[in-house]
N, C-alpha and C. Protein backbone atom coordinates (compact mmCIF):
# COMPACT_ATOMS: atom_id res chain seq x y z
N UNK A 1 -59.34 160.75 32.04
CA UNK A 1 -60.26 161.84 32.22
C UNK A 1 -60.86 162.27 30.87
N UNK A 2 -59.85 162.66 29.97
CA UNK A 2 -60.51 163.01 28.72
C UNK A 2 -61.37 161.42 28.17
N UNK A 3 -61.05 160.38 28.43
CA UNK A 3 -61.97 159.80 27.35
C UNK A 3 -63.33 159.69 28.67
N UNK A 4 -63.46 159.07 29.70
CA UNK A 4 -65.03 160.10 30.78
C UNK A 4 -65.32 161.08 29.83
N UNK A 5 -64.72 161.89 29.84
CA UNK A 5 -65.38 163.32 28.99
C UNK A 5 -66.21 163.09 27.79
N UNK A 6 -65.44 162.45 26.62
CA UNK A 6 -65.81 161.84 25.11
C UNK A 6 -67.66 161.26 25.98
N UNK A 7 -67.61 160.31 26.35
CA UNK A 7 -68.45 159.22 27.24
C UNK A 7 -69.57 159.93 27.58
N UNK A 8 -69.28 160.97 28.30
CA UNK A 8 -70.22 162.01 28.73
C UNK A 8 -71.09 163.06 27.80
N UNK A 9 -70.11 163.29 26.78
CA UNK A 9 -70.70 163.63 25.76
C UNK A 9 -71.49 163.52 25.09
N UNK A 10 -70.96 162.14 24.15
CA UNK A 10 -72.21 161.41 23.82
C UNK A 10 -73.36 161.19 24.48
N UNK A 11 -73.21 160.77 25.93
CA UNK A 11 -74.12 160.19 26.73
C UNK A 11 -75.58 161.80 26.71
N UNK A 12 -74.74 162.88 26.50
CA UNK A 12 -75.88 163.88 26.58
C UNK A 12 -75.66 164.58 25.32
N UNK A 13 -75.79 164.13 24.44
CA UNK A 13 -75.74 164.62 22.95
C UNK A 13 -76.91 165.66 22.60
N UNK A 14 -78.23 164.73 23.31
CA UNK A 14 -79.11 165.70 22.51
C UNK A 14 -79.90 167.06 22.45
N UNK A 15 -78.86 167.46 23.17
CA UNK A 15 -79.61 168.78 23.40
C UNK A 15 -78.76 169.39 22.21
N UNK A 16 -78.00 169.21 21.32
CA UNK A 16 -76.82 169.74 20.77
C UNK A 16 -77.57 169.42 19.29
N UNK A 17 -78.61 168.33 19.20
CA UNK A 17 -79.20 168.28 17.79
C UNK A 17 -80.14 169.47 17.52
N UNK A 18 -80.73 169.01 16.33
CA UNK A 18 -81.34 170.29 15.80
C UNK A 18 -82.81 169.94 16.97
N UNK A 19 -83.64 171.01 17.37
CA UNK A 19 -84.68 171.32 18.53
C UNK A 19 -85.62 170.39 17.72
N UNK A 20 -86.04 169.88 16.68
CA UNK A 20 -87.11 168.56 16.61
C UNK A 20 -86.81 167.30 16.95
N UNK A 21 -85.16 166.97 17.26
CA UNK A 21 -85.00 165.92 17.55
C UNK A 21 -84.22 166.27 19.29
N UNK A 22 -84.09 167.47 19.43
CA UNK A 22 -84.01 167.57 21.46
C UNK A 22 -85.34 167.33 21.84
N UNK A 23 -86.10 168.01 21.19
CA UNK A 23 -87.71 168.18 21.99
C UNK A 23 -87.84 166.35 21.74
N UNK A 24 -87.91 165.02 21.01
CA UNK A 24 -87.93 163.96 21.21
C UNK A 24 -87.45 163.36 22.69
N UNK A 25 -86.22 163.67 22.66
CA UNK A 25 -85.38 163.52 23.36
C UNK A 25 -85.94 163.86 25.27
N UNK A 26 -86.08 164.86 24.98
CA UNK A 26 -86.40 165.57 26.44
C UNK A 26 -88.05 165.47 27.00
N UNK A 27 -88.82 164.98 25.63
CA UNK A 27 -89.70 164.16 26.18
C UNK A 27 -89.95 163.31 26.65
N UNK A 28 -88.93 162.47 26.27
CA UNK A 28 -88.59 161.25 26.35
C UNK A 28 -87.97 160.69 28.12
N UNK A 29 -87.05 162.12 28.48
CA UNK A 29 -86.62 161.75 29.71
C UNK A 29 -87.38 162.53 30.70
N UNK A 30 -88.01 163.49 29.99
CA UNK A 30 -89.13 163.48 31.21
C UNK A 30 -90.35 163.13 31.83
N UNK A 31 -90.59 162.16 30.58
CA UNK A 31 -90.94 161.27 30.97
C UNK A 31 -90.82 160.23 32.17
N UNK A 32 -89.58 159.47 31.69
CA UNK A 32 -89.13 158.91 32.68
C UNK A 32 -89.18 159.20 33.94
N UNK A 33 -88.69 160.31 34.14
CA UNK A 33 -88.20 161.17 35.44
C UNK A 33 -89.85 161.45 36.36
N UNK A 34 -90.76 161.62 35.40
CA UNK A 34 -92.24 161.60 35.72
C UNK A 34 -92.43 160.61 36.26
N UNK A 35 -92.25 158.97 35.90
CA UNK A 35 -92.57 157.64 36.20
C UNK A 35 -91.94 157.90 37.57
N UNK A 36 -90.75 158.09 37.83
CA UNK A 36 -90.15 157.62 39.00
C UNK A 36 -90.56 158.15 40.16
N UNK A 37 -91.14 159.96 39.83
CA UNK A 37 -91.33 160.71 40.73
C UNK A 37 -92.89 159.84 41.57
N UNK A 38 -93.65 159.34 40.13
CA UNK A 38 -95.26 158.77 40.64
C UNK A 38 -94.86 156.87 41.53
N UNK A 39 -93.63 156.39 40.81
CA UNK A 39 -92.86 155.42 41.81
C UNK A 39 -92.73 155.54 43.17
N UNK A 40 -91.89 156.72 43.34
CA UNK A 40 -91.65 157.24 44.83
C UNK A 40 -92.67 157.63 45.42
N UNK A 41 -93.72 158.22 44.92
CA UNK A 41 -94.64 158.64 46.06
C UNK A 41 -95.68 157.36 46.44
N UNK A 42 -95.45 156.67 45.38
CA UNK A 42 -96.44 154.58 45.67
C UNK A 42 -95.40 154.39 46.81
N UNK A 43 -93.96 154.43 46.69
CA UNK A 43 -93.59 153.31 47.93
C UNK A 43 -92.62 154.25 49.07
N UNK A 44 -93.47 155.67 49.31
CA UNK A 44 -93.54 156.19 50.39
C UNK A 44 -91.83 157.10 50.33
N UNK A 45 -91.39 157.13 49.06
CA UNK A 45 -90.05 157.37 49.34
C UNK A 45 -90.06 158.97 49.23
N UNK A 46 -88.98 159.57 49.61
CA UNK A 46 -88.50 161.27 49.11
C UNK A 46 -88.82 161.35 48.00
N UNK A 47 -89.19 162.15 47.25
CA UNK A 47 -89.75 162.62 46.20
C UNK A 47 -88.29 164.00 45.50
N UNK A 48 -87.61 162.97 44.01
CA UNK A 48 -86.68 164.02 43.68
C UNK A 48 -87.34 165.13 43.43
N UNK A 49 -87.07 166.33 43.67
CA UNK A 49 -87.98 167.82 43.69
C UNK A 49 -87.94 168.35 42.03
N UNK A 50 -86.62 167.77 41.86
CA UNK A 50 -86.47 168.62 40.36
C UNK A 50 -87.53 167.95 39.68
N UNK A 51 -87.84 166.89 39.90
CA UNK A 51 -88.37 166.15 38.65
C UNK A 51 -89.97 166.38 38.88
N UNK A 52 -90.40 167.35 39.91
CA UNK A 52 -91.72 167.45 39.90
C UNK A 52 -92.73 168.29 38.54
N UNK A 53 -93.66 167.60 38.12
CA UNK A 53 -94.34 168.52 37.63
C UNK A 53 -94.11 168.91 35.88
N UNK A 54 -92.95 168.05 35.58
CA UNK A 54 -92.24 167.95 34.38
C UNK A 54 -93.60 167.47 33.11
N UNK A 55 -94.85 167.41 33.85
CA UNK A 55 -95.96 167.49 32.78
C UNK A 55 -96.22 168.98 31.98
N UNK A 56 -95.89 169.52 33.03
CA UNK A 56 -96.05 171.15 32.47
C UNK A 56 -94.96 171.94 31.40
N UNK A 57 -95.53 172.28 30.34
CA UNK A 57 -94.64 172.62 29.44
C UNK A 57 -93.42 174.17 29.77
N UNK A 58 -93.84 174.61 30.58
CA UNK A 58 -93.05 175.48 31.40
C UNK A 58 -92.60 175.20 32.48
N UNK A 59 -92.76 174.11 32.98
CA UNK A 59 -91.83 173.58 34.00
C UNK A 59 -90.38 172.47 33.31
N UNK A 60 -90.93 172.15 32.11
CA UNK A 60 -89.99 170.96 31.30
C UNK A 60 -89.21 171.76 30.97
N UNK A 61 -89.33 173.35 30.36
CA UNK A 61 -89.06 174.08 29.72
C UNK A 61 -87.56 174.93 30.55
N UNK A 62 -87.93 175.12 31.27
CA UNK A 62 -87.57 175.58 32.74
C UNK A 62 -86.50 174.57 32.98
N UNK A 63 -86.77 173.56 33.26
CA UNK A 63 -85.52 172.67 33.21
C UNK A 63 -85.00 172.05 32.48
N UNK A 64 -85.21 172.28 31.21
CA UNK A 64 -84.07 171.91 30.37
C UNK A 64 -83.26 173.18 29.70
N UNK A 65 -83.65 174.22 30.08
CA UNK A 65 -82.60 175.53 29.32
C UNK A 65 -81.71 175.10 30.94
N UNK A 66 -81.88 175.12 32.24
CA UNK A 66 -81.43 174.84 33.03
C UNK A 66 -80.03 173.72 32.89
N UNK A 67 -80.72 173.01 32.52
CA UNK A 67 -79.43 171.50 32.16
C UNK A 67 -78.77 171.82 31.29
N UNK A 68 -79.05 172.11 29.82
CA UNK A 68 -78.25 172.87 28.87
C UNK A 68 -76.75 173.88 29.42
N UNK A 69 -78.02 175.13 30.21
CA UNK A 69 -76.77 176.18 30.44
C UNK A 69 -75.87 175.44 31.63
N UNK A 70 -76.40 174.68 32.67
CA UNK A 70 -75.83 174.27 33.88
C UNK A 70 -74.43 172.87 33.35
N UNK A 71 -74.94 171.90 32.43
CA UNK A 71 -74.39 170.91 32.04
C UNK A 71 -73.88 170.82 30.98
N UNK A 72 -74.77 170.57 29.82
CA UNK A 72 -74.24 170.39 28.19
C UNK A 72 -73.56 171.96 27.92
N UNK A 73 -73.42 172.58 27.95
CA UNK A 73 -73.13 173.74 27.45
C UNK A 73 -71.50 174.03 27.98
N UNK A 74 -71.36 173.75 29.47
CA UNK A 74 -69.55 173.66 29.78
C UNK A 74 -68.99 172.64 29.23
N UNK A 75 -70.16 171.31 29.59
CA UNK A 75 -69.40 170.35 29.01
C UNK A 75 -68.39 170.47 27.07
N UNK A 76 -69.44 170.83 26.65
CA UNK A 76 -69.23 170.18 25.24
C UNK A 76 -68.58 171.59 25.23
N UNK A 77 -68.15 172.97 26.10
CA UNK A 77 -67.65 173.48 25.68
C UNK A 77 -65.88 173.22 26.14
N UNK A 78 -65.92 172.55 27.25
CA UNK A 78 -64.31 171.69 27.67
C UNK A 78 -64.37 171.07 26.26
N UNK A 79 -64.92 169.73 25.70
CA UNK A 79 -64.21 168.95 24.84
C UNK A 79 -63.75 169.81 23.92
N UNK A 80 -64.75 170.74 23.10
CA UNK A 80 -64.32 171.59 21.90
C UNK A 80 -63.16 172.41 22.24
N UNK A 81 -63.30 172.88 23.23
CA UNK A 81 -61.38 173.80 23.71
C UNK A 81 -60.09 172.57 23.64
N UNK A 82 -60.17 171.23 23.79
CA UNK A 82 -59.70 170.05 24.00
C UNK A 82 -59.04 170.11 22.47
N UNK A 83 -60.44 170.01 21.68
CA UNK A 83 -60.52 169.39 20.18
C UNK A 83 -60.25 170.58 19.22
N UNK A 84 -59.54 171.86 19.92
CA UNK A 84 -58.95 173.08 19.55
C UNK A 84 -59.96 173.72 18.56
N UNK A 85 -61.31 173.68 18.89
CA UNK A 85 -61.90 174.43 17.81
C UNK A 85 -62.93 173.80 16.78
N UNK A 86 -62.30 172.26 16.89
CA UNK A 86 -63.44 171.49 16.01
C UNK A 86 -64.19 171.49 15.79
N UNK A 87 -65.06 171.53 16.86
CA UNK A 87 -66.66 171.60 16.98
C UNK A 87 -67.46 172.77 16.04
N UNK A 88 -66.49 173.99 16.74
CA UNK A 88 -67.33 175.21 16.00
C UNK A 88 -67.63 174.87 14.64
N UNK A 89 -66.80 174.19 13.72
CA UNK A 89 -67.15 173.74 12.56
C UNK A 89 -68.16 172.40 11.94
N UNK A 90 -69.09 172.08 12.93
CA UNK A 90 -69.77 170.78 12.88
C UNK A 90 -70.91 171.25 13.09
């Protein structure tokens, strides 16, 4: 379980860098998330809802303080209680 955790971590690191290299980052996947949504509606499929509209800088905005407080933020706050404190110092 703890090393999943480590895994997971990394895997969503960047919201945890300094905001010129998250904002890369979160352009980057909403991007993506954009492609798939304009995918699904070409081959007739459900359309993921979250990922609508992620052109708009207050809708990107909107969901990524969302993912932060909802995801990265317990997460990396389990490992650091784990890693007794470490983090606060990094």
């Amino acid at each position: 379980m703890i090393t999943g955790t480590i895994v997971h971590c990394a895997d969503l690191y960047a919201p945890t860098k300094k905001f010129s290299v998250s904002r890369v980052w979160a352009t980057k996947i909403n991007q993506e998330f954009s492609n798939q949504v304009k995918e699904e509606m070409e081959n007739g499929l459900s359309v993921t809802t979250f990922m609508l509209n992620l052109d708009s800088v207050k809708v990107m905005a909107k969901q990524e303080i969302g993912f932060i407080n909802i995801i990265v933020k317990p997460l990396w706050s389990l490992i650091n209680t784990f890693m007794e404190g470490y983090l606060d110092e990094a």
